[in-house]
N, C-alpha and C. Protein backbone atom coordinates (compact mmCIF):
# COMPACT_ATOMS: atom_id res chain seq x y z
N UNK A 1 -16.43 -27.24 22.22
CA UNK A 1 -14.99 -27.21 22.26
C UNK A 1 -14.39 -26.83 20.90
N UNK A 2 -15.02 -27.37 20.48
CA UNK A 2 -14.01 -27.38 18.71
C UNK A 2 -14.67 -25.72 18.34
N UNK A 3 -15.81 -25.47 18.33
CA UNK A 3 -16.19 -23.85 18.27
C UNK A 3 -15.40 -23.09 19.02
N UNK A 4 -15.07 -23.12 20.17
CA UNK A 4 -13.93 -22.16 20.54
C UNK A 4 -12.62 -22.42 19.81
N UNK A 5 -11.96 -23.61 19.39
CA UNK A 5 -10.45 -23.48 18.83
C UNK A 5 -11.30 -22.40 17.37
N UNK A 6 -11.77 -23.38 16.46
CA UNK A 6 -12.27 -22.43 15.71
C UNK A 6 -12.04 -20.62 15.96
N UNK A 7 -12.92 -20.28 17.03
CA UNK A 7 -13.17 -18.68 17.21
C UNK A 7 -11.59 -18.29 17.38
N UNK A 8 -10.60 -18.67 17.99
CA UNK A 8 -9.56 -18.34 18.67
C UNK A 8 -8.44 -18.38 17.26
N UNK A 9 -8.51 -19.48 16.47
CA UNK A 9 -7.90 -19.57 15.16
C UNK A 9 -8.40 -18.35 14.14
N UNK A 10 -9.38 -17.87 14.23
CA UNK A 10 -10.00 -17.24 13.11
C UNK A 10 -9.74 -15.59 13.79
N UNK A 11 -9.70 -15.58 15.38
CA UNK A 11 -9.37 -14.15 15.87
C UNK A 11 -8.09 -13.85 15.89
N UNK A 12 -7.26 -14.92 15.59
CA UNK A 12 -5.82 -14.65 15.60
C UNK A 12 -5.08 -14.62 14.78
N UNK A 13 -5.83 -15.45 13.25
CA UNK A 13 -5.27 -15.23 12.01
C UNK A 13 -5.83 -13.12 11.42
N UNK A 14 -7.03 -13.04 11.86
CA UNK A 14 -7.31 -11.54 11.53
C UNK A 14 -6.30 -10.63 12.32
N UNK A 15 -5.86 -10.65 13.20
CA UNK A 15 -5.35 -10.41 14.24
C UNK A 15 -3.74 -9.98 13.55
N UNK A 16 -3.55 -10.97 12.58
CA UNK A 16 -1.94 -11.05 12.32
C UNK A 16 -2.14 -10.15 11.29
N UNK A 17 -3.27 -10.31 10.06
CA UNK A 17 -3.47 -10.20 8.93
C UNK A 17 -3.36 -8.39 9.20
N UNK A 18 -4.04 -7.98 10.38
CA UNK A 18 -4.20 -6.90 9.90
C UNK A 18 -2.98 -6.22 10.94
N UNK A 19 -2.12 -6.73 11.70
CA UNK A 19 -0.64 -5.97 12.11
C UNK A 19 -0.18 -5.79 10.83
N UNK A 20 0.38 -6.89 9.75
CA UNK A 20 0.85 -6.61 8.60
C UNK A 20 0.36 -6.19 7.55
N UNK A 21 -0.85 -5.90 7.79
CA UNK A 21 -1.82 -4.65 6.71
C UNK A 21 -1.34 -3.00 7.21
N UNK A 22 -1.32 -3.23 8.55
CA UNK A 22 -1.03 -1.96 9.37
C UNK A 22 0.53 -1.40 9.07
N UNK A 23 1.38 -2.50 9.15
CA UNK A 23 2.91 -2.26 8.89
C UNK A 23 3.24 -2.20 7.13
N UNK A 24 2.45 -2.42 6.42
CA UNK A 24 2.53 -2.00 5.29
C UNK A 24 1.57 -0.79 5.16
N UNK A 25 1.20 -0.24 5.61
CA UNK A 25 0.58 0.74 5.30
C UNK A 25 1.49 2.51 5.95
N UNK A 26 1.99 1.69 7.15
CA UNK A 26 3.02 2.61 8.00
C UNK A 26 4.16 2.74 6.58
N UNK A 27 4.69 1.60 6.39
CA UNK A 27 5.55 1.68 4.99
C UNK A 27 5.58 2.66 3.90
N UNK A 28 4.72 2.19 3.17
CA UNK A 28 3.97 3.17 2.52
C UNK A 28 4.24 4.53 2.24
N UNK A 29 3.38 5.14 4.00
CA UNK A 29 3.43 5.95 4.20
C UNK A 29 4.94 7.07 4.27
N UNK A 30 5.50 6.20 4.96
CA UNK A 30 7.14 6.91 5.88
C UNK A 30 7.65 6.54 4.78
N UNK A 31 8.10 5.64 4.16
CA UNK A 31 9.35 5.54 3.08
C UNK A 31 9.25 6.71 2.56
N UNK A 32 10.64 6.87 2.05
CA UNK A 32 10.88 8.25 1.03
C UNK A 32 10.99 8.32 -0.47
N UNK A 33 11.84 6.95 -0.54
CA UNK A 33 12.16 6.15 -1.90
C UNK A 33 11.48 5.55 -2.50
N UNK A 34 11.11 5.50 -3.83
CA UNK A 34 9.78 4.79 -5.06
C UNK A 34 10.09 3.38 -4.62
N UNK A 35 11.82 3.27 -4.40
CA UNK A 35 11.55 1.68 -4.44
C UNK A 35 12.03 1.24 -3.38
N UNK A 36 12.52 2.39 -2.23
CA UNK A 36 11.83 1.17 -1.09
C UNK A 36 9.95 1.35 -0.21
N UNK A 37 9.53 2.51 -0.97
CA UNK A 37 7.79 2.03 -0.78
C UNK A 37 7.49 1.06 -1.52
N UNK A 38 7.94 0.34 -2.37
CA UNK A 38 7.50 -1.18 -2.69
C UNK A 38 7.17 -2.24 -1.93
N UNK A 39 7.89 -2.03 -1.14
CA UNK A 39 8.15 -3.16 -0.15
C UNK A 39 6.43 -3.05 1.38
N UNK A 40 6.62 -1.89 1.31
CA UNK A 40 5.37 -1.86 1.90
C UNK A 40 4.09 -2.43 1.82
N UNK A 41 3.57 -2.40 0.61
CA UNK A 41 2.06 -2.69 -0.07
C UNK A 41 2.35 -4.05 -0.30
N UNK A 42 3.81 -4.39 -1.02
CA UNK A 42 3.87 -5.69 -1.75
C UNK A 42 4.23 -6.84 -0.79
N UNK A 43 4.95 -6.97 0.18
CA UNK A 43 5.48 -7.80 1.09
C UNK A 43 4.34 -7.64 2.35
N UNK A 44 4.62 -6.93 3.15
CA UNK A 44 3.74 -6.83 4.45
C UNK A 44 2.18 -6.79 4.18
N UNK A 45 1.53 -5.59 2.86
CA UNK A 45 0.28 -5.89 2.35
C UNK A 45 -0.27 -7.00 1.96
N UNK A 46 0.39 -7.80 1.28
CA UNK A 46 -0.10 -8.89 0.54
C UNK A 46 -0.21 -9.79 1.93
N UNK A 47 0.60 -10.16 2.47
CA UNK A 47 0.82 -10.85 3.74
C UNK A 47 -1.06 -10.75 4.84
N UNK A 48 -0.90 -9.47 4.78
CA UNK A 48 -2.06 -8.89 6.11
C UNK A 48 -3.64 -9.39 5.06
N UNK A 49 -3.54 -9.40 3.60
CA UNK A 49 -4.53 -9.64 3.46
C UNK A 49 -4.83 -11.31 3.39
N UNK A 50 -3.34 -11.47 2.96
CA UNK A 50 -3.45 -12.97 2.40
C UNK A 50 -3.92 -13.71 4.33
N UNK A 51 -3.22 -13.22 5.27
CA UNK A 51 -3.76 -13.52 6.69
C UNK A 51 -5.37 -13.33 7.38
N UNK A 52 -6.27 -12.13 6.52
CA UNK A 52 -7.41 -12.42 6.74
C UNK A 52 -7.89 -12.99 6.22
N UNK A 53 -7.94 -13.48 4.85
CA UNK A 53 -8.59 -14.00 3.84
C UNK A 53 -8.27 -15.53 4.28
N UNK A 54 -7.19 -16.14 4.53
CA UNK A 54 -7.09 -17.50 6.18
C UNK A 54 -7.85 -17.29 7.06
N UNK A 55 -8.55 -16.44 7.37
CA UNK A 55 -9.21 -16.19 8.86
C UNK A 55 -10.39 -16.71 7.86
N UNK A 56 -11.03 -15.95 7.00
CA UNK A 56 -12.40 -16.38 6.28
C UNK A 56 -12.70 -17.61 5.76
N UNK A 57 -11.66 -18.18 5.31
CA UNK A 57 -11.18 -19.76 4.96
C UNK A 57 -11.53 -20.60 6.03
N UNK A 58 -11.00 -20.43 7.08
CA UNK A 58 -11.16 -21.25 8.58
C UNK A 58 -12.54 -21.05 8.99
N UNK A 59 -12.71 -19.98 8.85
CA UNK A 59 -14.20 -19.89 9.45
C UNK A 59 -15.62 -20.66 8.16
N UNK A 60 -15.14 -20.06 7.27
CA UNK A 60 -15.98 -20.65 6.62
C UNK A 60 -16.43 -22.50 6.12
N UNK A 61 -15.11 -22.76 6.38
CA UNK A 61 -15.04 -24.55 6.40
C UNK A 61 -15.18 -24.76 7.92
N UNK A 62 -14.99 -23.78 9.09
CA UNK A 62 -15.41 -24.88 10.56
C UNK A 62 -17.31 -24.12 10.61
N UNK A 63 -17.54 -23.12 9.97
CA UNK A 63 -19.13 -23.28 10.61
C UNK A 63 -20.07 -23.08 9.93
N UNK A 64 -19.13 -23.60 8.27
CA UNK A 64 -20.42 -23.04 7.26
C UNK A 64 -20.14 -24.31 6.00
N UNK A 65 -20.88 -24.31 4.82
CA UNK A 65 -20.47 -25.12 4.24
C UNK A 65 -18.93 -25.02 3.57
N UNK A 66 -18.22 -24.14 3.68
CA UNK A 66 -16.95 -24.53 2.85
C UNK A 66 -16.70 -23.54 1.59
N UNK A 67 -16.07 -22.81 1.41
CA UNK A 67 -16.27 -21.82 0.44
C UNK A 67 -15.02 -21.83 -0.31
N UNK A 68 -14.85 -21.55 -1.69
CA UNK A 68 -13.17 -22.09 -1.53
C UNK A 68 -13.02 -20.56 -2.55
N UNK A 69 -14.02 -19.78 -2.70
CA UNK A 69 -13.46 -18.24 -3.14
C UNK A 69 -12.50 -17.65 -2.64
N UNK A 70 -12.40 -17.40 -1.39
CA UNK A 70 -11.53 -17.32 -0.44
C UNK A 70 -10.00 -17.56 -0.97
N UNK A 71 -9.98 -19.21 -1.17
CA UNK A 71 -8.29 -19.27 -1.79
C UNK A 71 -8.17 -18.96 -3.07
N UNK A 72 -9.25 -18.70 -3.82
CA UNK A 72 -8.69 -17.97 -5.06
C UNK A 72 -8.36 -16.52 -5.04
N UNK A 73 -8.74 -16.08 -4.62
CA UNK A 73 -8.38 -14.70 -4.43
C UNK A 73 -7.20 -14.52 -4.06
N UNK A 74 -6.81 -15.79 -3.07
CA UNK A 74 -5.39 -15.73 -2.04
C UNK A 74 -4.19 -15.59 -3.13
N UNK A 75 -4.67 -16.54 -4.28
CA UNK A 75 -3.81 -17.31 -4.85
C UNK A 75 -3.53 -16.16 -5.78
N UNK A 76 -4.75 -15.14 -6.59
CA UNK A 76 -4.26 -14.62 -7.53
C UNK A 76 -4.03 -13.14 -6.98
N UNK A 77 -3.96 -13.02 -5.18
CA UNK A 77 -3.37 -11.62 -4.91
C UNK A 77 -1.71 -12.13 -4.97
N UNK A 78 -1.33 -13.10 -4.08
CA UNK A 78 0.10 -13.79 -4.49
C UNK A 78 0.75 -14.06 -5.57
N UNK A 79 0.06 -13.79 -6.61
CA UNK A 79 0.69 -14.32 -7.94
C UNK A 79 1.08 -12.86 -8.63
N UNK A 80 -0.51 -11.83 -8.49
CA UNK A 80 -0.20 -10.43 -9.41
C UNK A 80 0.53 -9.89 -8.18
N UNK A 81 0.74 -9.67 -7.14
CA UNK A 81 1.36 -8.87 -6.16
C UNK A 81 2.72 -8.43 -6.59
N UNK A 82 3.67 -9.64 -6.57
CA UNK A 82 4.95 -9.55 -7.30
C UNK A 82 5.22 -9.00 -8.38
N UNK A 83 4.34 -9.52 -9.57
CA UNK A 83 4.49 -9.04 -10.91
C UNK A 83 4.28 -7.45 -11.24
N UNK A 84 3.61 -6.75 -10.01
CA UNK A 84 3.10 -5.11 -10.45
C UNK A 84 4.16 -4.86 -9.87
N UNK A 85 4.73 -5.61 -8.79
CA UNK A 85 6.09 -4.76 -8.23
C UNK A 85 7.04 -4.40 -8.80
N UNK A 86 7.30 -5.59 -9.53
CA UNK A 86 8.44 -6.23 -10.49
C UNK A 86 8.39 -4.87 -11.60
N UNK A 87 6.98 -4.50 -12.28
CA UNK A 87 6.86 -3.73 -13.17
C UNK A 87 7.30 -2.25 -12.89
N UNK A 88 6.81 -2.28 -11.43
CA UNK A 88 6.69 -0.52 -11.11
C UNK A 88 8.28 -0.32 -10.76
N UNK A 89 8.91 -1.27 -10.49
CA UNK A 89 10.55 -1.35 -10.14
C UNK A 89 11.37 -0.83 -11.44
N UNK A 90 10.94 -1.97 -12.92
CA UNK A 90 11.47 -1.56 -13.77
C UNK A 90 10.97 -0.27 -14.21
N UNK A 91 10.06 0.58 -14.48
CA UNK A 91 9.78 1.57 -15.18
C UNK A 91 10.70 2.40 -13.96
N UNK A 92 10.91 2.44 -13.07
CA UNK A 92 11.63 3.52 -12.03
C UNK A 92 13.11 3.06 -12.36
N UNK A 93 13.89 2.02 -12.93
CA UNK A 93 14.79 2.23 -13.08
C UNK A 93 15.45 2.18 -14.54
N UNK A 94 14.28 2.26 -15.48
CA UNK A 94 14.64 2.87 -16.56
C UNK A 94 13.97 4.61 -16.71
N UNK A 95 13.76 4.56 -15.57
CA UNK A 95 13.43 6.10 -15.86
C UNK A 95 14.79 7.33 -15.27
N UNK A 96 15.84 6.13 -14.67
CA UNK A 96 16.93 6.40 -14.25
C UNK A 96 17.06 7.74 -12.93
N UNK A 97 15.46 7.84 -12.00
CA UNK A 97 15.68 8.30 -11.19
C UNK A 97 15.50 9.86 -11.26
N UNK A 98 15.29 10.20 -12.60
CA UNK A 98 14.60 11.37 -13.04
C UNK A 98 13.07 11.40 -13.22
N UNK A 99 13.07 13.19 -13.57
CA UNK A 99 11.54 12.73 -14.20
C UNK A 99 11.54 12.64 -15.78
N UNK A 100 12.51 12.35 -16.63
CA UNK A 100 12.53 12.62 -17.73
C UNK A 100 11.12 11.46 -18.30
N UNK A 101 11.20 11.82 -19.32
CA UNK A 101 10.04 10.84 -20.30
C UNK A 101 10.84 9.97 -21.01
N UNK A 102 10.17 8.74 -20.68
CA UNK A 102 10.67 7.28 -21.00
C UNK A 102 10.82 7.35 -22.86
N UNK A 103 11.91 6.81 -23.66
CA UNK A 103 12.30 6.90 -25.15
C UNK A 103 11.10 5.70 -25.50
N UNK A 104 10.90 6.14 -26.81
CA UNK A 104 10.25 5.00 -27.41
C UNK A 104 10.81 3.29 -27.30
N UNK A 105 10.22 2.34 -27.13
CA UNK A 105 11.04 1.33 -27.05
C UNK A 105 11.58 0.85 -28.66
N UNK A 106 13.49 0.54 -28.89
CA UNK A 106 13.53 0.26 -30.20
C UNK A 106 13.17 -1.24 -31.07
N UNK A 107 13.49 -1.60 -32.25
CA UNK A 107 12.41 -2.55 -32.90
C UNK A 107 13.48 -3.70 -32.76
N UNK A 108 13.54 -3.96 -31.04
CA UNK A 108 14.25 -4.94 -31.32
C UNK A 108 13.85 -6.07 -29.75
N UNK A 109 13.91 -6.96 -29.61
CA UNK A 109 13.36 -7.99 -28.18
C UNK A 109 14.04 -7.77 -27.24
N UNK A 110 14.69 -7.03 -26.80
CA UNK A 110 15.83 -6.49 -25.54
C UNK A 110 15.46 -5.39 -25.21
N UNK A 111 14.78 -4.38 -25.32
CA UNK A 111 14.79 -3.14 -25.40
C UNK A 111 14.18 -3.02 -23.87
N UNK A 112 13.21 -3.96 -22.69
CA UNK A 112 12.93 -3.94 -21.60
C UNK A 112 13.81 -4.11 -20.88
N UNK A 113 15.04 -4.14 -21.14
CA UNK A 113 16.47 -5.07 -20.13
C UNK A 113 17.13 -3.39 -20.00
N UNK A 114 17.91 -3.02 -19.09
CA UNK A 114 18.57 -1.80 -19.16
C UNK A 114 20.08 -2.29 -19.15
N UNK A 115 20.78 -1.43 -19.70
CA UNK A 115 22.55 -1.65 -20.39
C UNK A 115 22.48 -2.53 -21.15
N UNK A 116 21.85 -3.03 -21.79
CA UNK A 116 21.99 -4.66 -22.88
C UNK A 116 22.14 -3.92 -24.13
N UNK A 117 23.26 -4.28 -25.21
CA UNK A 117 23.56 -3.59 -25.76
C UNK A 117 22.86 -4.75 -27.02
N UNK A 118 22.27 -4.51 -27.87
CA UNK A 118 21.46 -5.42 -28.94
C UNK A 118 22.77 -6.17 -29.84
N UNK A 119 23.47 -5.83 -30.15
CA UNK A 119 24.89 -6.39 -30.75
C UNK A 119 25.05 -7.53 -29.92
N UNK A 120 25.31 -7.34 -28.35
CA UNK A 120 26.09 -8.59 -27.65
C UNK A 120 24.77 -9.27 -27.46
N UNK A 121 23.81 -9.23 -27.66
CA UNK A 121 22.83 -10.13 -27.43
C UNK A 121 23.26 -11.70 -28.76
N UNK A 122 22.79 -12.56 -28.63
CA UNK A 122 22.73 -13.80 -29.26
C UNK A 122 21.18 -14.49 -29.71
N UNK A 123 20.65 -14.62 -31.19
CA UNK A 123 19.91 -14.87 -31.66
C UNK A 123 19.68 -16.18 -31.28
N UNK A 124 18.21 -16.49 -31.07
CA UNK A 124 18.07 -17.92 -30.38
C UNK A 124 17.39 -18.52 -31.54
C-alpha cells in the first residue's frame, strides 16, 4: 500500500516538474523581449526542476536510505536562480535597450544603480 502512494507521489511530482520545465522552455523560446524571456527559465524553470528534484527526494526517503543531495541542490538552484536574473535584468537596463557598449563604471559606490546622481546620494 504505502509503495503505491509512494509511486503515485513521485509520478506526479515529475509529472508537474516537467509541465513547468516545458512552459518555461515554450517561454524562452516565443518571448521576443530580453526581459520578458526572463521569466521563462527563471520562474517556470526553476519551478519544473525544483518539482523533479521533490520527486527524487520522495523516492529516495520512501525506498532507499534517504539522500538529502537532492535538497541541496533545490536550495542552491532557488537561491542563484533569482540572483542571475536580477543581474541579466540590470545589465539590459543599463544598457538602455541598445546595443551600445556599457561606460566604464565611475570611482564611486552608486555607479550599479541607474539615474542616481552621486551628489544626492548621502555618506553613511
Amino acid at each position: 500500500m504505502t509503495y503505491e502512494i509512494g509511486e503515485i507521489l513521485v509520478s506526479l511530482t515529475i509529472v508537474i516538474g516537467a509541465a513547468f520545465v516545458l512552459v518555461g522552455s515554450i517561454g524562452l523560446v516565443k518571448l521576443d523581449k530580453p526581459m520578458a524571456r526572463l521569466h521563462g527559465p527563471t520562474k517556470a524553470g526553476t519551478l519544473g526542476v525544483g518539482g523533479i528534484l521533490l520527486a527524487s527526494i520522495i523516492y529516495s526517503f520512501a525506498y532507499g536510505d534517504g539522500s538529502m543531495h537532492e535538497l541541496l541542490i533545490m536550495v542552491f538552484l532557488f537561491v542563484t536562480a533569482p540572483i542571475s536574473a536580477h543581474f541579466i535584468a540590470k545589465v539590459h537596463i543599463h544598457r538602455d535597450h541598445t546595443a551600445q557598449e556599457l561606460p566604464d563604471p565611475p570611482n564611486d559606490r552608486v555607479w550599479a544603480t541607474k539615474d542616481i546622481d552621486p551628489e544626492e546620494t548621502t555618506e553613511a
